[in-house]
Protein backbone atom coordinates (compact mmCIF):
# COMPACT_ATOMS: atom_id res chain seq x y z
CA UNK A 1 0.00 0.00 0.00
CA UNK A 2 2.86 2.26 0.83
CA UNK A 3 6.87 2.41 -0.50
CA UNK A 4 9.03 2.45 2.58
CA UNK A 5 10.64 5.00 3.39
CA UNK A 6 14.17 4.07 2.42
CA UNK A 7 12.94 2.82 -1.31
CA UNK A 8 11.40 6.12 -1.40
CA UNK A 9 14.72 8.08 -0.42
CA UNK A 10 16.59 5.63 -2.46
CA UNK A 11 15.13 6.69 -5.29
CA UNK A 12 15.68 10.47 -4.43
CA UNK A 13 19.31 9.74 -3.83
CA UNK A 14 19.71 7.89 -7.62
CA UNK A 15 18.51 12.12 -8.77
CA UNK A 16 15.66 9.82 -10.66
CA UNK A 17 11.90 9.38 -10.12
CA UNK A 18 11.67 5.64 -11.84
CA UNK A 19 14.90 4.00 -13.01
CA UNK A 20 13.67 1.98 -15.90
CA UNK A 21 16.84 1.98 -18.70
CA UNK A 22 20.59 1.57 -17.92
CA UNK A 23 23.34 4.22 -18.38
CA UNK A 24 25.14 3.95 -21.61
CA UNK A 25 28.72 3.70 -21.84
CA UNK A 26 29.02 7.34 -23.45
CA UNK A 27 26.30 10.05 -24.38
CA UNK A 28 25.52 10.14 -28.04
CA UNK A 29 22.97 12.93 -27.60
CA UNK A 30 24.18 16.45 -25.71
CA UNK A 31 23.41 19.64 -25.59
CA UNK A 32 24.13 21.39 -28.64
CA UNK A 33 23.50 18.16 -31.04
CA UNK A 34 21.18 18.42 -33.73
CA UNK A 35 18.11 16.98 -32.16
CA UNK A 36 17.14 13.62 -33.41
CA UNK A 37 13.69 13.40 -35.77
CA UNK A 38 9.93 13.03 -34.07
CA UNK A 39 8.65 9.41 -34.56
CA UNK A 40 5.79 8.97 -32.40
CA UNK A 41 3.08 6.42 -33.42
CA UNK A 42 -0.41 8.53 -32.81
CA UNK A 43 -0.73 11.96 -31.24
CA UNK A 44 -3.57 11.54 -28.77
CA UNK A 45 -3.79 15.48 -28.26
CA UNK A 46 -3.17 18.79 -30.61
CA UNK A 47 -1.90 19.07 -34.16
CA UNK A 48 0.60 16.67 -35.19
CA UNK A 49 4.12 18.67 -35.83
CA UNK A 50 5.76 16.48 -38.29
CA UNK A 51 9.87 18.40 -38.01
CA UNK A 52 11.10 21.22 -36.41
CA UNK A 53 10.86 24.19 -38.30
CA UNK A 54 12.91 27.73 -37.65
CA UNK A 55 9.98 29.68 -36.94
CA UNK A 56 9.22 27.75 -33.17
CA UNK A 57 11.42 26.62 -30.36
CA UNK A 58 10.04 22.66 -28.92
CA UNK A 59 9.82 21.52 -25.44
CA UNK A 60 9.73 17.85 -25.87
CA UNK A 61 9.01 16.65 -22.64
CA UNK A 62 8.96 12.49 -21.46
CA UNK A 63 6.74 11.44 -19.26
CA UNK A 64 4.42 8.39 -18.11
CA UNK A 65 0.84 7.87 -16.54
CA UNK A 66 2.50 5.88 -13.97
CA UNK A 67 5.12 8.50 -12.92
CA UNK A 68 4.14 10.17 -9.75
CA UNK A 69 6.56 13.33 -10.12
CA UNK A 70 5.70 13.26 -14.05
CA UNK A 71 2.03 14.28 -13.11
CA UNK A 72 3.31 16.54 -10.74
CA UNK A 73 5.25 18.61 -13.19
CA UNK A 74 2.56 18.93 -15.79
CA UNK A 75 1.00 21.72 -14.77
CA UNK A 76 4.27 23.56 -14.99
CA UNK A 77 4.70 23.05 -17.91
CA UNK A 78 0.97 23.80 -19.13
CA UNK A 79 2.06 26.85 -17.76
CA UNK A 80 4.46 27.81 -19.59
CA UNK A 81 3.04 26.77 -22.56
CA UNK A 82 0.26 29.03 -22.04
CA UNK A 83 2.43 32.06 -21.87
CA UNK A 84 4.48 31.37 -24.64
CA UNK A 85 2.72 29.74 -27.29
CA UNK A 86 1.62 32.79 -29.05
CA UNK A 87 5.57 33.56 -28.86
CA UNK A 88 6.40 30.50 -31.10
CA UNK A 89 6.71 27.97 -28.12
CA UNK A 90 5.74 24.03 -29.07
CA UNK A 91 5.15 21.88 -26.31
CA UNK A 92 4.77 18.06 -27.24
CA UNK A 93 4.07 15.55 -24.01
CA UNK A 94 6.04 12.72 -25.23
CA UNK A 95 5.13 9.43 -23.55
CA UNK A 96 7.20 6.94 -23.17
CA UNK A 97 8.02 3.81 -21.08
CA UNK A 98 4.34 3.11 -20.80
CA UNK A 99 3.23 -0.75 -20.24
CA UNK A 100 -0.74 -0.05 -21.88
CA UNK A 101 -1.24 3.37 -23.99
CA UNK A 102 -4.34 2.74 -23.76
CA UNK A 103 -4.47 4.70 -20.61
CA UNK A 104 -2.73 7.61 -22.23
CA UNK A 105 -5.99 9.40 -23.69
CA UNK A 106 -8.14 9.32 -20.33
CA UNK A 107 -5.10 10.23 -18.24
CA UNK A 108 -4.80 13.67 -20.65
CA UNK A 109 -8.57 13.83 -20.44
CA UNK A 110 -8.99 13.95 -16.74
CA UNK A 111 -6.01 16.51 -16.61
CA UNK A 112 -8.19 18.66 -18.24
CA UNK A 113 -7.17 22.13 -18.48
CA UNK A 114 -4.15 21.17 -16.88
CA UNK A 115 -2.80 19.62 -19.45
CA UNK A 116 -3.68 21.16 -22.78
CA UNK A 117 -0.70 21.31 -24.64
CA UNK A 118 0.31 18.18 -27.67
CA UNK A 119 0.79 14.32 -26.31
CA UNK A 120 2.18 11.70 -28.59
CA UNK A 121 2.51 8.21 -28.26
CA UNK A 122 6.09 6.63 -28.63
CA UNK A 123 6.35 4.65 -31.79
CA UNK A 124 7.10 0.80 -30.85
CA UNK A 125 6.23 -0.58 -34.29
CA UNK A 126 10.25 -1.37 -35.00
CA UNK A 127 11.67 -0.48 -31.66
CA UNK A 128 10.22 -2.70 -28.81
CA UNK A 129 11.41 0.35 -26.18
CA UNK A 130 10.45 3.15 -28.70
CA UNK A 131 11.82 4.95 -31.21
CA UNK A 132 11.88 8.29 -28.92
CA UNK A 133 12.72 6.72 -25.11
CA UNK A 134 15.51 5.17 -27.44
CA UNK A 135 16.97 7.84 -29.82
CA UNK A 136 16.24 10.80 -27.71
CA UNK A 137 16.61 9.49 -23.98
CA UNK A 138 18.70 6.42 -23.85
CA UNK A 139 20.59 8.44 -26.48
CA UNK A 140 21.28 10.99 -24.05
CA UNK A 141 21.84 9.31 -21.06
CA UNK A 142 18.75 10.40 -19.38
CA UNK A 143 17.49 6.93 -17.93
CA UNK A 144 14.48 9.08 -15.31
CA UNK A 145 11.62 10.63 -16.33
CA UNK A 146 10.09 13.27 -16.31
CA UNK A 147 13.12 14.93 -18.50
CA UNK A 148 12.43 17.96 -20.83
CA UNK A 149 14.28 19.06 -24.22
CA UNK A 150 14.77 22.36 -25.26
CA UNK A 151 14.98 22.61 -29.07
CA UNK A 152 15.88 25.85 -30.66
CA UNK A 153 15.21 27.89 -34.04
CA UNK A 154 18.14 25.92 -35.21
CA UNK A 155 17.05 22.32 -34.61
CA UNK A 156 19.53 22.02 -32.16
CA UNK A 157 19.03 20.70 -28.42
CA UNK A 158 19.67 24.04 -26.14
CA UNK A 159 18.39 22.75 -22.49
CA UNK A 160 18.15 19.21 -21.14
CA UNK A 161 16.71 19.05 -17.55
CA UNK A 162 13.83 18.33 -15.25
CA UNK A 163 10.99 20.38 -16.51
CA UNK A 164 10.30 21.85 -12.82
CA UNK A 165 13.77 23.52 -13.00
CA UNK A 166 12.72 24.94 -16.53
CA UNK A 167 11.90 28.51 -15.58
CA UNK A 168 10.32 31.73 -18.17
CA UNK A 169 13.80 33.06 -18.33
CA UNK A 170 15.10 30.00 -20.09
CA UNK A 171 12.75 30.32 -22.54
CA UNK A 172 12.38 34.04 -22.82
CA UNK A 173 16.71 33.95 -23.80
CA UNK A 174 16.45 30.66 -26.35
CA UNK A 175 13.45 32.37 -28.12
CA UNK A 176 14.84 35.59 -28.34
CA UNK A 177 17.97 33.70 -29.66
CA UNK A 178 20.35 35.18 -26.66
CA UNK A 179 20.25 31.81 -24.95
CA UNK A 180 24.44 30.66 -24.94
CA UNK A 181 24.50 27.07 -25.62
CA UNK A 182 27.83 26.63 -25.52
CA UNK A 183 27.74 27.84 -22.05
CA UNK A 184 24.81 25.73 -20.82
CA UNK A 185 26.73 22.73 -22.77
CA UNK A 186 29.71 23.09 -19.92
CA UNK A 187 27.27 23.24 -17.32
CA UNK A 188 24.94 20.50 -18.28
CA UNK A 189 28.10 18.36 -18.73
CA UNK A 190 29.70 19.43 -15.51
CA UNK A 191 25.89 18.33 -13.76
CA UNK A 192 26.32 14.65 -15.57
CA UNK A 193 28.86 13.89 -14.10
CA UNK A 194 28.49 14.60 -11.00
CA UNK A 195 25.02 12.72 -11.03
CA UNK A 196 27.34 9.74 -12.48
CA UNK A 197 29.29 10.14 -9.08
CA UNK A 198 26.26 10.29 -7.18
CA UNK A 199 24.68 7.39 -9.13
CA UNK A 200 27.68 5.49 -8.65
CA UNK A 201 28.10 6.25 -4.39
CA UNK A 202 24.18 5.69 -4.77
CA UNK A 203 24.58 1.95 -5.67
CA UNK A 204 27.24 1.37 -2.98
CA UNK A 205 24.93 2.51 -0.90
CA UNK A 206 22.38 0.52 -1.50
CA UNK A 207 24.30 -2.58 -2.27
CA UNK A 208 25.73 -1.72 1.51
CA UNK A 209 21.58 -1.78 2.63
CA UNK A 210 20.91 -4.94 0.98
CA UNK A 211 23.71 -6.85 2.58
CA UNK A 212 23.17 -5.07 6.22
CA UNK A 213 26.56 -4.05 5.90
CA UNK A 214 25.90 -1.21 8.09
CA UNK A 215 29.60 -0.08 8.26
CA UNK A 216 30.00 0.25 4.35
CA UNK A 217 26.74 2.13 4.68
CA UNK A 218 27.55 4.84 6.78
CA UNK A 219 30.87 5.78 4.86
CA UNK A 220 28.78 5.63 1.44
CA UNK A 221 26.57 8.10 3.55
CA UNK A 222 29.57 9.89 4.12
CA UNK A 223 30.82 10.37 1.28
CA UNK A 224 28.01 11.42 -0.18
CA UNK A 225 27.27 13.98 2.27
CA UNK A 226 30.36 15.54 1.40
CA UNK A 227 29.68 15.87 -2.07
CA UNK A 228 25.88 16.61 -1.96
CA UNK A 229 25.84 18.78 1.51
CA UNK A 230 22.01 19.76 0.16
CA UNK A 231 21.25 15.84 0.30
CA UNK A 232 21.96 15.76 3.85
CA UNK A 233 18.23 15.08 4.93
CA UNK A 234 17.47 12.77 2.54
CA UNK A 235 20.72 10.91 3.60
CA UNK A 236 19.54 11.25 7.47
CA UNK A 237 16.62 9.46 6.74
CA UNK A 238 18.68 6.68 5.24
CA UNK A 239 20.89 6.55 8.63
CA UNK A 240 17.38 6.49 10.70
CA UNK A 241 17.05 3.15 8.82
CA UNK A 242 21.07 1.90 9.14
CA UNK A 243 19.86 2.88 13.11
CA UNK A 244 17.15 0.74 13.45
CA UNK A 245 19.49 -2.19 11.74
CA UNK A 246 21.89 -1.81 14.08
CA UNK A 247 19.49 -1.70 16.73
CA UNK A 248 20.38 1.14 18.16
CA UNK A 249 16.52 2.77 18.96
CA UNK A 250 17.47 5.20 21.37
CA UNK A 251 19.67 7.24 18.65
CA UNK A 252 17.28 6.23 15.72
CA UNK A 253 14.34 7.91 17.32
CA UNK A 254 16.55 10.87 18.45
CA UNK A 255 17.16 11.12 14.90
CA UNK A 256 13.56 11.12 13.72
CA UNK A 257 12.30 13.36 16.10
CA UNK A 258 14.86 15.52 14.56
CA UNK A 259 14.43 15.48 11.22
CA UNK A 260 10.15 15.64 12.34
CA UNK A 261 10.86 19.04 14.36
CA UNK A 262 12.73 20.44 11.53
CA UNK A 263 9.92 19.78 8.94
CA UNK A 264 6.51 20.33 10.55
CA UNK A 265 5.14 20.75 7.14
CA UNK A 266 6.62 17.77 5.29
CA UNK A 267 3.47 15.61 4.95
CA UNK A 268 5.68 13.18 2.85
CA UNK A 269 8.31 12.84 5.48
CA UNK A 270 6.26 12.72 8.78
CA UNK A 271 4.37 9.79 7.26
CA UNK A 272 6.98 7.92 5.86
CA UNK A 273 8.79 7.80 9.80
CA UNK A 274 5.22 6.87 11.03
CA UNK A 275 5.13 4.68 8.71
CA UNK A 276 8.75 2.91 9.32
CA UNK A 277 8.29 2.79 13.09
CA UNK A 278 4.98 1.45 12.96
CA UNK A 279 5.10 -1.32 10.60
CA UNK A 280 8.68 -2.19 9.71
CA UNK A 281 9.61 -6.23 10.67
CA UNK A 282 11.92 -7.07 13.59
CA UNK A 283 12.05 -4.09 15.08
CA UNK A 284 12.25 -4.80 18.64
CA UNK A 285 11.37 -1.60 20.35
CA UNK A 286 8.61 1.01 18.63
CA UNK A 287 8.74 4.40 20.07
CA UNK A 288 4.74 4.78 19.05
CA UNK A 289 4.18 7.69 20.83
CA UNK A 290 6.75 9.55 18.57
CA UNK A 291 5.35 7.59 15.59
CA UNK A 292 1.33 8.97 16.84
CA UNK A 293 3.20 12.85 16.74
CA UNK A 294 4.93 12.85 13.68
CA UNK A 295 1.15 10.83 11.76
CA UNK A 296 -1.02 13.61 13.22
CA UNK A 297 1.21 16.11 11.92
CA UNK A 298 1.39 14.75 8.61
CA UNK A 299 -2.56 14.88 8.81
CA UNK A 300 -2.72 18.34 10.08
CA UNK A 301 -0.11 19.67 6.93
CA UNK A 302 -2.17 17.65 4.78
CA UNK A 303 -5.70 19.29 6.46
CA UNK A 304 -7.13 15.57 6.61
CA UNK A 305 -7.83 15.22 3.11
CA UNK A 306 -5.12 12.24 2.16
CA UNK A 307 -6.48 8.66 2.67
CA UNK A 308 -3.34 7.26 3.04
CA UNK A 309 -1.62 9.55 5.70
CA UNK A 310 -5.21 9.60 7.47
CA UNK A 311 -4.91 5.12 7.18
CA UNK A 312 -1.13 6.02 8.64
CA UNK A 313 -2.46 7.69 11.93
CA UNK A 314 -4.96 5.41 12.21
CA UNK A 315 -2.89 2.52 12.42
CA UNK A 316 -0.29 4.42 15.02
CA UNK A 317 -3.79 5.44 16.96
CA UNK A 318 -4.72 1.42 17.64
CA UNK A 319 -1.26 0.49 18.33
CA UNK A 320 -1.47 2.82 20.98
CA UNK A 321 -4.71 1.97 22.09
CA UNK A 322 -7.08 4.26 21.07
CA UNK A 323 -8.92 1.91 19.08
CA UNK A 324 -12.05 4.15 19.01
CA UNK A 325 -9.89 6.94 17.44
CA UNK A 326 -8.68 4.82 14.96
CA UNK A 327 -12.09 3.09 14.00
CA UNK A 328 -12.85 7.09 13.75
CA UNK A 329 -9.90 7.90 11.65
CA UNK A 330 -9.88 4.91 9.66
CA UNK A 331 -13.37 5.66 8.72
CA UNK A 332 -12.59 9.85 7.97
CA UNK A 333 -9.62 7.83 5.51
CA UNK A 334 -12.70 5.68 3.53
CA UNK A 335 -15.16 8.58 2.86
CA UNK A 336 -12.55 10.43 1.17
CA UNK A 337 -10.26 7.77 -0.50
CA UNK A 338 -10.73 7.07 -4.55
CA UNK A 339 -12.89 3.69 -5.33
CA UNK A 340 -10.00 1.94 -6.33
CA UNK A 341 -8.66 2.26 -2.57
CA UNK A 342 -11.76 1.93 -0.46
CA UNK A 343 -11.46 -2.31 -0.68
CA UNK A 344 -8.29 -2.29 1.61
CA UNK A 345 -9.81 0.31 3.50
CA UNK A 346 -12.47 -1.05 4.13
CA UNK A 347 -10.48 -3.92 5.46
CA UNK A 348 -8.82 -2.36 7.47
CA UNK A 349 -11.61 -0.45 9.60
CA UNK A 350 -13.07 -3.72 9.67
CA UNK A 351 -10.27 -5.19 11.13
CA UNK A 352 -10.01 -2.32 13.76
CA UNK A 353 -14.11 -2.64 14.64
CA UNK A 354 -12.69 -6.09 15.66
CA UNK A 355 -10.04 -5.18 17.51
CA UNK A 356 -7.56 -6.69 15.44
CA UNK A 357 -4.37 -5.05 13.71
CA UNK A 358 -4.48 -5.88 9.91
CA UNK A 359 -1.04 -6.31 8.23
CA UNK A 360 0.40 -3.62 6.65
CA UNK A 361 1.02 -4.88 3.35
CA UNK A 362 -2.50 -6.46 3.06
């Protein structure tokens, strides 16, 4: 029902949102290439744009249904569409790394306005991975999605990035044809590779998880702390979990309490160290109390509205018990929760009318 917390920081540490292609050996596709051609098999919204022209600059965007941070950045990017579309901007929602297009066309529908710019389908008719995932992001070593591409007047790639670091000034210089390429070129290659380091102290690190090797851990942690200072939260959350494999609770809670105080308003955060504490196996001591604090402030930055944080305190409320509070919470959790998630919900206040704690991953 929920990622644990240390896939989910995992997966912030690898600088990607869903790892789904390895790195090649050596980029054929930079900044400053000519960009490759479009190939997509059936544009599912706006005119089709057959080739770049001179007379508009592209944003050709990859993205997924599936991708949690891809839906989160499309409104950005409808944003900026909107302001500079009468300016000669294109924007084309490329998806890619999709198991069933078929969902493709209600997704975009059910954005609605939020989502009005073009969105193609890749083209898999001769290339089982698609033509664009292959020749524009495998190409270019971009192996996460969502991952945007500037092109210019020229037909040559000026930006590659995340779209939510894609801001009006960007544009604004590469359609006023100001935009230094060569410049961005040094920095976008500079940013590789230090990703490539961080990618690389990323799988140590993990590799170190797997194994409990709790030693190797903490100097992966280490290292990466000094080369990333900004990661250092995400990387304390990863030492909260070396802590509780070491078994050392009393420093492990310390920890979380920490990292709670210091981000009352992280909904995300407070409920993954819930979350952790409440459900993960062989812990032998769970500081509940702390684990009760840190779900009701998830709740209370969230305003009550999210099923799952609400299903969170609820299951911290029993194990503490309050199991009329948690029958009440559970229930607040399956008014408001989408049909596809009011089964297990429904399971689970079931299970609490009974008195009986229902297993996390049921």
């Amino acid at each position: 029902m929920k990622n644990s917390l240390l896939l989910r920081t995992l997966t912030i540490l690898t600088g990607v949102a869903l790892a789904v292609a390895a790195l090649t050996a050596e980029a054929k596709l930079t900044v400053g290439d000519p960009a490759p051609k479009l190939q997509v098999a059936k544009w599912v919204q706006g005119d089709p744009v057959k080739a770049f022209d001179t007379n508009h600059i592209y944003i050709v965007e990859f993205w997924a249904t599936w991708c949690g941070p891809c839906r989160a950045s499309i409104p950005h990017l409808n944003e900026l569409w909107q302001k500079f579309k009468d300016r000669g901007l294109i924007a084309i929602g490329q998806d890619v790394w999709e198991q069933n297009d078929d969902g493709v066309a209600p997704f975009v529908k059910k954005m609605g306005d939020q989502m009005t710019y073009r969105v193609a389908l890749d083209d898999k008719s001769q290339e089982t991975n698609g033509f664009m995932a292959v020749n524009w992001m495998k190409a270019a070593e971009q192996n996460g999605i969502p991952t945007a591409f500037i092109v210019n007047q020229q037909g040559r790639i000026a930006w590659i990035g995340h779209p939510m670091g894609l801001d009006e000034k960007t544009l604004e210089d590469i359609l006023a044809g100001r935009f230094d390429i060569t410049k961005f070129a040094a920095e976008y290659e500079s940013q590789q590779q230090a990703q490539a380091r961080e990618m690389e102290l990323s799988k140590k690190l993990s590799q170190a998880l797997k194994n409990k090797d709790w030693d190797a851990a903490e100097a992966a942690i280490a290292e990466m702390k000094k080369s990333e200072p900004a990661m250092s939260d995400s990387l304390d959350t990863v030492r909260f979990s070396i802590l509780l494999g070491r078994k050392n609770y009393a420093d492990a809670y310390k920890l979380a309490g920490s990292l709670s105080d210091a981000h009352l308003k992280n909904a995300m955060l407070q409920n993954s160290l819930a979350w952790t504490i409440a459900t993960q196996p062989e812990l032998e001591k769970r500081d509940l109390a702390l684990a009760e604090k840190m779900a009701g402030r998830a709740n209370e930055a969230t305003k009550g509205k999210e099923p799952a944080i609400l299903d969170t305190l609820a299951r911290v409320q029993f194990m503490n018990g309050k199991t009329n509070e948690a029958v009440a919470t559970e229930q607040k959790a399956l008014d408001i929760a989408p049909d596809e998630q009011k089964a297990f919900l429904k399971k689970f206040l079931t299970s609490y009318q009974e008195g009986k704690l229902p297993k996390a991953d049921d």
